[in-house]
Protein backbone atom coordinates (compact mmCIF):
# COMPACT_ATOMS: atom_id res chain seq x y z
CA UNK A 1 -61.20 256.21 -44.02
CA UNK A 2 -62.37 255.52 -40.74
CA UNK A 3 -62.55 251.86 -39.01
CA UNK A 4 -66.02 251.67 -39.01
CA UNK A 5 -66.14 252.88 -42.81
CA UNK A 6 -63.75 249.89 -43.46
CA UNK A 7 -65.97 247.04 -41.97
CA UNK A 8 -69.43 248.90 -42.33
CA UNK A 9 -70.34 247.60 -46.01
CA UNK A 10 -68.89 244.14 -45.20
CA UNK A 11 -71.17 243.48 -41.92
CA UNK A 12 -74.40 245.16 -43.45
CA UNK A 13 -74.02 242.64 -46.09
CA UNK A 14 -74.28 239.74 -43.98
CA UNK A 15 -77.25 237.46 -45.67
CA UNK A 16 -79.00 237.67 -42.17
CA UNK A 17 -78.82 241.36 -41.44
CA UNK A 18 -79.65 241.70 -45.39
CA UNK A 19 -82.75 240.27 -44.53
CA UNK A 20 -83.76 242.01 -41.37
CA UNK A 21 -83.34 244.71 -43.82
CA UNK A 22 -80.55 246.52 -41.16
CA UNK A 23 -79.33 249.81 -41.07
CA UNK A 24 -76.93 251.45 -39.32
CA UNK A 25 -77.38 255.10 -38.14
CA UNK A 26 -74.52 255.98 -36.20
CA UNK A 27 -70.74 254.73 -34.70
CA UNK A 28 -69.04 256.98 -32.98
CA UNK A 29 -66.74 257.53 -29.88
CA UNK A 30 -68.29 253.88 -28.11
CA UNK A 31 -71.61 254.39 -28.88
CA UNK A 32 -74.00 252.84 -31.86
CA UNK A 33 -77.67 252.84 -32.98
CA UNK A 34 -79.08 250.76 -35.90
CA UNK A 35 -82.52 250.16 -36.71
CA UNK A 36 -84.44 247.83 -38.39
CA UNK A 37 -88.09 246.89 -39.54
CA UNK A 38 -90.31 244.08 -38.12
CA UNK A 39 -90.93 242.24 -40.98
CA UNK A 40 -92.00 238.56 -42.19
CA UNK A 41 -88.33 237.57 -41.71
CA UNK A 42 -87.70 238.87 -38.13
CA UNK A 43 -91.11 237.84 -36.90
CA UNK A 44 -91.81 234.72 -34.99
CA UNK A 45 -95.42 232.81 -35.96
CA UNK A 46 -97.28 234.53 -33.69
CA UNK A 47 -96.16 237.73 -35.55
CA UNK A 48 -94.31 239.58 -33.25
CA UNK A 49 -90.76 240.29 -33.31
CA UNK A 50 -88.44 236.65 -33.05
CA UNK A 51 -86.47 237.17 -29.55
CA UNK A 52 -83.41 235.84 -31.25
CA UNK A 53 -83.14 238.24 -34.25
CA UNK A 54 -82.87 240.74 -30.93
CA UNK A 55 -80.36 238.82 -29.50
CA UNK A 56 -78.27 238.60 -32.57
CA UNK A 57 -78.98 242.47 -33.63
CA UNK A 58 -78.28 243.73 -30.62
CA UNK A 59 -74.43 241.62 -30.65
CA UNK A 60 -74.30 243.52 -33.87
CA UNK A 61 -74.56 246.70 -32.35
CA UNK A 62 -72.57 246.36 -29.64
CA UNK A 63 -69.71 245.67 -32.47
CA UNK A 64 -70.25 248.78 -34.05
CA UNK A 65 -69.90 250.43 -30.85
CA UNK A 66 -67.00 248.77 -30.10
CA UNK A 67 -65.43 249.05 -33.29
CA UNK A 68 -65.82 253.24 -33.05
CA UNK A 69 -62.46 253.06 -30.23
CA UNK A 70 -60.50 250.73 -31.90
CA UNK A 71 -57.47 251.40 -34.62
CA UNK A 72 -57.86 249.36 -37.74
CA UNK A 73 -55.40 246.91 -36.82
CA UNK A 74 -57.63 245.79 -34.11
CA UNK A 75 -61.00 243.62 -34.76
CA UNK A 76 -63.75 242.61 -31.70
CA UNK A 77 -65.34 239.07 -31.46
CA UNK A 78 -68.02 238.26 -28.87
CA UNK A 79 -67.31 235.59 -26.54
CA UNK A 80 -70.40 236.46 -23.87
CA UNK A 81 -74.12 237.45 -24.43
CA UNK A 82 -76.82 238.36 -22.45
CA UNK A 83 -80.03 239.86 -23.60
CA UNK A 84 -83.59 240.05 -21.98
CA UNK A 85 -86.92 240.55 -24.03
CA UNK A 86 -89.34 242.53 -21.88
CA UNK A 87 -92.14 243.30 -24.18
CA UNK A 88 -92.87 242.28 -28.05
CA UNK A 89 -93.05 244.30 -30.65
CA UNK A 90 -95.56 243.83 -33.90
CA UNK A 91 -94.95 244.15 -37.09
CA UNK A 92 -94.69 247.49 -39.17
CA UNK A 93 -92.76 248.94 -36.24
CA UNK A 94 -89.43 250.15 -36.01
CA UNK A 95 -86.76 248.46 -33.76
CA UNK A 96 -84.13 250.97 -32.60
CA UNK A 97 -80.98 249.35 -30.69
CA UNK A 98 -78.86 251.73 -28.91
CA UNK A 99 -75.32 250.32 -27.94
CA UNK A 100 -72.56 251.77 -25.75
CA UNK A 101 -69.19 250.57 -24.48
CA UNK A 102 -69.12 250.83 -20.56
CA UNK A 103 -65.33 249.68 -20.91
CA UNK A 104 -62.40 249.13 -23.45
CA UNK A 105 -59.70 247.52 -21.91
CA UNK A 106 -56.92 246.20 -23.81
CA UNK A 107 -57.91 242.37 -24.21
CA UNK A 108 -61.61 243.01 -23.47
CA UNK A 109 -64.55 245.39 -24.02
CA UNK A 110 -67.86 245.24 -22.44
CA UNK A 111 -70.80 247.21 -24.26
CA UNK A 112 -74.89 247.05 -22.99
CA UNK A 113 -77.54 247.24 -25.64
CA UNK A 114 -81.10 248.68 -25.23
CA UNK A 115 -83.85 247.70 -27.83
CA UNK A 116 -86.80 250.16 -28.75
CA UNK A 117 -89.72 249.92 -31.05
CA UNK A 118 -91.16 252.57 -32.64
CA UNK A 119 -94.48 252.91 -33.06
CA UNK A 120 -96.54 254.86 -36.25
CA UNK A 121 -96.99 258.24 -33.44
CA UNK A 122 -92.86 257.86 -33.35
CA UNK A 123 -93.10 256.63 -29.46
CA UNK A 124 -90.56 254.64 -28.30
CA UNK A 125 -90.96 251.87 -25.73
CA UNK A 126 -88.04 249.65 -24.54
CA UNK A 127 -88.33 246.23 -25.24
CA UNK A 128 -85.09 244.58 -24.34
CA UNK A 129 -81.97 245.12 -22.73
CA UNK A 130 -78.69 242.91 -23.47
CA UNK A 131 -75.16 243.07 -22.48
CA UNK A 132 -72.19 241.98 -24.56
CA UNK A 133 -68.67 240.91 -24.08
CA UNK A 134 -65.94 241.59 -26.58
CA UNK A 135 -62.89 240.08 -27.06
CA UNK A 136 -60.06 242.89 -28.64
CA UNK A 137 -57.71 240.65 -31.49
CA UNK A 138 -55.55 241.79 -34.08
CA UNK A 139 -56.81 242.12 -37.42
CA UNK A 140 -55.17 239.11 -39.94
CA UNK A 141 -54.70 240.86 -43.53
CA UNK A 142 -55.10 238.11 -45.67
């Protein structure tokens, strides 16, 4: 079983990314992409997509990005965010966020995140960009 099949289930499960209804696509060697709906729960009250359920997806991604390099006794926490909304995004349309790891170091990893909706014609247009910092622990078996 793979590290990302061992923590997958657990993180999708969150309450929060439950209810952003969040999926992820793909983990693989640094690089992630999950997707979600704008809904009623991730929109803000003027309808369009809440800039912190960005902020907080895209930190999600960058885990499972992270979490693709590293053996199963490891485990990544954030301890830095960045993220900048540069457009909204209404509901019914898709958000795509695309993460990579631009360096695993043995204490540290630091990933960048790129949010896309998705329109009805299946056009994408970027809507925020983010950067995340990592710290690398060991995993605690309780």
């Amino acid at each position: 079983m793979s590290h990302i099949d061992q923590v997958k289930d657990d993180v999708l499960a969150h309450p929060l990314h439950r209810a952003c209804e969040l999926e992820l696509v793909s983990a693989v060697d640094g690089r992630s992409e999950v997707r979600f709906p704008v809904n009623d729960f991730t929109t803000n009250p003027q309808g369009a997509l809440h800039g912190g359920i960005v902020y907080a997806l895209m930190d999600v991604a960058c885990f499972f990005a992270a979490i693709s390099k590293l053996p199963s006794d490891q485990h990544a926490v954030t301890i830095e965010t960045h993220s900048s909304v540069l457009r909204a995004a209404s509901q019914g349309e898709q958000i795509i966020i695309r993460a990579h790891v631009d360096r695993l170091g043995r204490t540290l990893a630091a990933m960048r995140a790129e949010a896309y909706a998705l329109n009805a014609q299946q056009q994408e247009r970027l809507i925020a960009t983010g950067s995340v910092t990592k710290a690398i622990i060991q995993t605690v078996i309780a």
